[in-house]
Protein backbone atom coordinates (compact mmCIF):
# COMPACT_ATOMS: atom_id res chain seq x y z
CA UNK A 1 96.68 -1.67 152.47
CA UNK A 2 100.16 -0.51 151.91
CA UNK A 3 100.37 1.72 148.62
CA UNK A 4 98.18 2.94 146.33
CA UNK A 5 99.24 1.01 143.77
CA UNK A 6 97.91 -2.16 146.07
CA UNK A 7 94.99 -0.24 146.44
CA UNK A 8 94.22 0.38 143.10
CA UNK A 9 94.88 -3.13 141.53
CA UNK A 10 92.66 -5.13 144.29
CA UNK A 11 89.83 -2.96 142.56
CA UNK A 12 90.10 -4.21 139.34
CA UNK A 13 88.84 -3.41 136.27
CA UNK A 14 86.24 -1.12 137.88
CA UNK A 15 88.79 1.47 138.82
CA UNK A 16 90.18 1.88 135.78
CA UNK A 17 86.39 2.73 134.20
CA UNK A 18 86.20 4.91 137.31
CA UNK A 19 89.38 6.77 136.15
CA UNK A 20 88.46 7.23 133.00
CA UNK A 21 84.81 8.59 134.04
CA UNK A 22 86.67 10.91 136.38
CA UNK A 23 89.30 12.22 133.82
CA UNK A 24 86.83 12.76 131.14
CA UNK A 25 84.86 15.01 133.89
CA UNK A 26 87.97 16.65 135.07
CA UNK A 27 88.62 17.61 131.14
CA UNK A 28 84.82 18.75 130.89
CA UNK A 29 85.33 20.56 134.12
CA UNK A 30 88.68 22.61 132.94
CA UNK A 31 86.82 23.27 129.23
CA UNK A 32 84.08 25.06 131.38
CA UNK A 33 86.49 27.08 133.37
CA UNK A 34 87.97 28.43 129.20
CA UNK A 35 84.41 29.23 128.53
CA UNK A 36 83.73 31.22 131.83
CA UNK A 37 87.02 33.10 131.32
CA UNK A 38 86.75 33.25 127.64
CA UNK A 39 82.66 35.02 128.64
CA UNK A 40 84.18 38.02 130.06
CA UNK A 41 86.31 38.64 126.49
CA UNK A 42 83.18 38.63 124.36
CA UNK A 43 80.09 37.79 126.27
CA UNK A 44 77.56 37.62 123.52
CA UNK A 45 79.28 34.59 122.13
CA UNK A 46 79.81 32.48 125.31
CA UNK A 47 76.05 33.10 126.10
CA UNK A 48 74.59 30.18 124.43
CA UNK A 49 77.71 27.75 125.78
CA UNK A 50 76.60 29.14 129.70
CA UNK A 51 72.69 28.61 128.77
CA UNK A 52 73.28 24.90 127.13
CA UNK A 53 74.80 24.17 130.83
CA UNK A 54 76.80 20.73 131.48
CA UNK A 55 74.76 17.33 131.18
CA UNK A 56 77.76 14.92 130.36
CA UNK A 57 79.59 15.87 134.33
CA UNK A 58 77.10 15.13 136.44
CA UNK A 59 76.09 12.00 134.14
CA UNK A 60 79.53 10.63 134.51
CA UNK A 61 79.72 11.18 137.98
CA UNK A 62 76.74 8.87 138.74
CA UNK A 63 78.24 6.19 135.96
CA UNK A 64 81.28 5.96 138.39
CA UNK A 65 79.31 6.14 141.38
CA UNK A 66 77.11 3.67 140.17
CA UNK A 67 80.50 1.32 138.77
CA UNK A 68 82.06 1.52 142.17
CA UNK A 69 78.77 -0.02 144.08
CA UNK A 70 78.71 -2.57 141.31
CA UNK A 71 82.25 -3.44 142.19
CA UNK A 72 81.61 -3.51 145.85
CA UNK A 73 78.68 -5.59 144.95
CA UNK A 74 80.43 -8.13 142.69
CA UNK A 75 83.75 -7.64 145.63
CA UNK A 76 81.26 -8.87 148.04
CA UNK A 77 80.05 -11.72 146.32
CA UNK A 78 83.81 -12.65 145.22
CA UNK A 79 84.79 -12.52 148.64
CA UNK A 80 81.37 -14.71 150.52
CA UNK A 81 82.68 -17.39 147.31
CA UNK A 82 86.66 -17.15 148.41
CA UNK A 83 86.13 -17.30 152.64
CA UNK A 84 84.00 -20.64 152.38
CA UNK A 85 87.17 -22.61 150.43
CA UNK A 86 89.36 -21.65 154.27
CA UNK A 87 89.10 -23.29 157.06
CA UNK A 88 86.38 -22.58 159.56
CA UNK A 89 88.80 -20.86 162.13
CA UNK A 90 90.01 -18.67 159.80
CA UNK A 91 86.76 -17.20 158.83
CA UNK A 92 86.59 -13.88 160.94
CA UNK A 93 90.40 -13.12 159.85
CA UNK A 94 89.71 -14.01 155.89
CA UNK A 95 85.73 -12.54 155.89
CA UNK A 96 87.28 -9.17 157.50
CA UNK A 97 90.21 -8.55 154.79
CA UNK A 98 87.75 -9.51 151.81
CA UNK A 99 85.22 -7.32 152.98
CA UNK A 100 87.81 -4.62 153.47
CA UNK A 101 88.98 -5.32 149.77
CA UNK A 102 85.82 -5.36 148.12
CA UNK A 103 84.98 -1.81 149.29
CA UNK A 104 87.78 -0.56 147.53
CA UNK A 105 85.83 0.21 144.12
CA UNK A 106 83.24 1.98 146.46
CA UNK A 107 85.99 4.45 148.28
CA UNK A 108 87.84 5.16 144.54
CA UNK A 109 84.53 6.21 143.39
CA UNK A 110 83.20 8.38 146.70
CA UNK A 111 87.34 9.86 146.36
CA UNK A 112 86.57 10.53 142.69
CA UNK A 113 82.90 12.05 142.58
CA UNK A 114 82.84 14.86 145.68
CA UNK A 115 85.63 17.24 144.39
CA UNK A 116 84.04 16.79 141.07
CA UNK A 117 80.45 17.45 142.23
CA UNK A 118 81.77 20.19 144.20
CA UNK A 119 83.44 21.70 141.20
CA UNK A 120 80.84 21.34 138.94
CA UNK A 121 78.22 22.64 141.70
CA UNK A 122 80.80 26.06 142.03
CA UNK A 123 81.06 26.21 137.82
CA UNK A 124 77.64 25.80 137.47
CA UNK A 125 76.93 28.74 139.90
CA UNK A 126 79.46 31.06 138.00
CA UNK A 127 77.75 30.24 134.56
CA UNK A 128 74.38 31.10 136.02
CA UNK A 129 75.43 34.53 137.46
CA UNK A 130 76.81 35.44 134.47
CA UNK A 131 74.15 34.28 132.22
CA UNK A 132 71.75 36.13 133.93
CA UNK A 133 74.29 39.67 134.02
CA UNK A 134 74.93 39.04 129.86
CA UNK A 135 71.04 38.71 129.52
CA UNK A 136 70.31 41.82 131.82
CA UNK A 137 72.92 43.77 130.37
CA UNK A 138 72.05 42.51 126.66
């Protein structure tokens, strides 16, 4: 592999639904940060944002999970189809770089979903503590 931009196109198609799923969760994840902040300006109002919690994020993040071992899959299969059409000697050489290109879809999708699972796990921690202070407090 020798840019990112190599990277990305071997994956195909799947990385760009992985991109999207990622962005749309980044976007969910930032909205979630206005309501936390927005909680401490007038509490009673934010309270039924923090308890109707996040379903779409961690939704999404299994979606592009989920795409990216369907790519691998289908990257696998691609690959077993393309090493059988070169000749025998060449088998170990061509079965080692498909195999290494087909888990490209998998690796975008593992890069994508920890630092949003980790977000969301940290957001979702905030928006209990301070559901639980507004309702004490309220």
């Amino acid at each position: 592999m020798s840019s990112f931009s190599e990277f990305y196109q071997d994956g195909g198609v799947f990385m760009h639904v992985i991109t999207v799923f990622a962005f749309i969760c980044c976007t969910q994840l930032l909205r979630r940060v206005g309501t936390i902040r927005r909680t401490f300006r007038d509490p009673g109002e934010q309270l039924l944002r923090l308890r109707r919690g996040d379903v779409l994020t961690p939704t999404l993040i299994v979606a592009g999970l989920l795409t990216g071992i369907a790519g691998t899959s289908l990257g696998w299969i691609e690959a077993n189809a393309a090493i059988r059409t070169v000749p025998f000697e060449h088998w170990p050489m061509a079965a080692s770089r498909g195999m290494q290109i087909a888990s490209y879809t998998l690796v975008w999708s593992l890069l994508c979903a920890v630092p949003l699972v980790l977000g969301h796990g940290v957001l979702r921690h905030f928006e209990e503590r301070l559901r639980v202070l507004i309702e004490k407090h309220a």
